[in-house]
Protein backbone atom coordinates (compact mmCIF):
# COMPACT_ATOMS: atom_id res chain seq x y z
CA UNK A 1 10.03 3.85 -7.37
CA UNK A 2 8.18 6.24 -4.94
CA UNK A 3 9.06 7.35 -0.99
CA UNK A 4 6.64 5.28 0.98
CA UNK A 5 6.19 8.33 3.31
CA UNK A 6 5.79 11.21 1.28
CA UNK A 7 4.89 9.93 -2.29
CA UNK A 8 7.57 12.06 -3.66
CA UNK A 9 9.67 9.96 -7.31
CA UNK A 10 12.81 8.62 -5.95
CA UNK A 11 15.97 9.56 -8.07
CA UNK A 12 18.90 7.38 -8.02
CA UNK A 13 21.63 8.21 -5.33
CA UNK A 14 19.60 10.63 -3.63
CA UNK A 15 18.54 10.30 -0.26
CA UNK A 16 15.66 11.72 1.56
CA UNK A 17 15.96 12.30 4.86
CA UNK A 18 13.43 11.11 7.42
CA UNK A 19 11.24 12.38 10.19
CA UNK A 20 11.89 11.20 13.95
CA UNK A 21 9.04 8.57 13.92
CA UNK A 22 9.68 6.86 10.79
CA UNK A 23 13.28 6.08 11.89
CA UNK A 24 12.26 4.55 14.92
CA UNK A 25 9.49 2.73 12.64
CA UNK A 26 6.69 4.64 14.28
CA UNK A 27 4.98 5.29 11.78
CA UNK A 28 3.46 3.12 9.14
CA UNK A 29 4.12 3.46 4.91
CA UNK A 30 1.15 5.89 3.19
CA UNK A 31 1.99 5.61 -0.11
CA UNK A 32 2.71 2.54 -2.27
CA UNK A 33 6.38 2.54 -3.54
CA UNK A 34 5.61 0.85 -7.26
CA UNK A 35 2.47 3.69 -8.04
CA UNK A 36 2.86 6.48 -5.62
CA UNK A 37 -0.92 6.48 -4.84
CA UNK A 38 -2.02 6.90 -1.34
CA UNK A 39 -2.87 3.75 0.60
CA UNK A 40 -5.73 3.12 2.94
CA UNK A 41 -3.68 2.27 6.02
CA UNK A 42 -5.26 0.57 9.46
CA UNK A 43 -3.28 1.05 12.27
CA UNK A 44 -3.91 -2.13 15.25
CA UNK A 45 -2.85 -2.71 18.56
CA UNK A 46 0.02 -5.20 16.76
CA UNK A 47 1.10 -3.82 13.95
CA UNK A 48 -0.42 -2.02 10.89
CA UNK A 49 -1.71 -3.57 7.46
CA UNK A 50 -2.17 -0.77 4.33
CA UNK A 51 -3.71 -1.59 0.95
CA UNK A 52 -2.68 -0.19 -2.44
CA UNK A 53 -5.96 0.09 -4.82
CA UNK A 54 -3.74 -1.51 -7.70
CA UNK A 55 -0.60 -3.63 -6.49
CA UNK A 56 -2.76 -4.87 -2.84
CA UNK A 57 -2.03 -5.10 0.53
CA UNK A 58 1.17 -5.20 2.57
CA UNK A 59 1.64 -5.38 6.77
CA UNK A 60 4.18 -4.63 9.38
CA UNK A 61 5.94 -8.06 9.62
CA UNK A 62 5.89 -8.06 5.93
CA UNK A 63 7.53 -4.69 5.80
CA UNK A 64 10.36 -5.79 8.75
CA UNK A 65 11.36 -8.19 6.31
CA UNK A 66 12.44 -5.84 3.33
C-alpha cells in the first residue's frame, strides 16, 4: 500500500501526518495507493476524477465512500 498524497510505502502502524488541505479533503489523491505511480488527476467544478495508468480511474464520490 502507498500514501495517496505523497507516494511514500506505507508501513504498518505508522501514521503520516497530513497537510491542512487534505484534512479538510481539499485536495484530491496524486498517487495510486496499490502502485505508487503518479496519477493524471482533473480537477472540475464538482468534484475531481484521477486515472492510474495500470489499476484505472477513481473520482471524488467514489473516494467519500472508502
Amino acid at each position: 500500500m502507498f500514501d495517496e498524497y505523497t507516494g511514500a510505502e506505507l508501513a504498518e502502524g505508522v501514521e503520516i501526518e497530513r497537510r491542512l488541505g487534505v484534512r479538510l479533503g481539499l485536495e484530491p489523491p496524486r498517487y495510486c495507493v496499490q502502485c505508487g505511480r503518479r496519477m493524471v488527476v482533473q480537477v472540475v467544478p464538482d468534484g475531481w476524477w484521477a486515472r492510474c495508468s495500470r489499476h484505472g480511474a477513481i473520482d471524488s464520490p467514489m473516494h467519500e465512500q472508502r
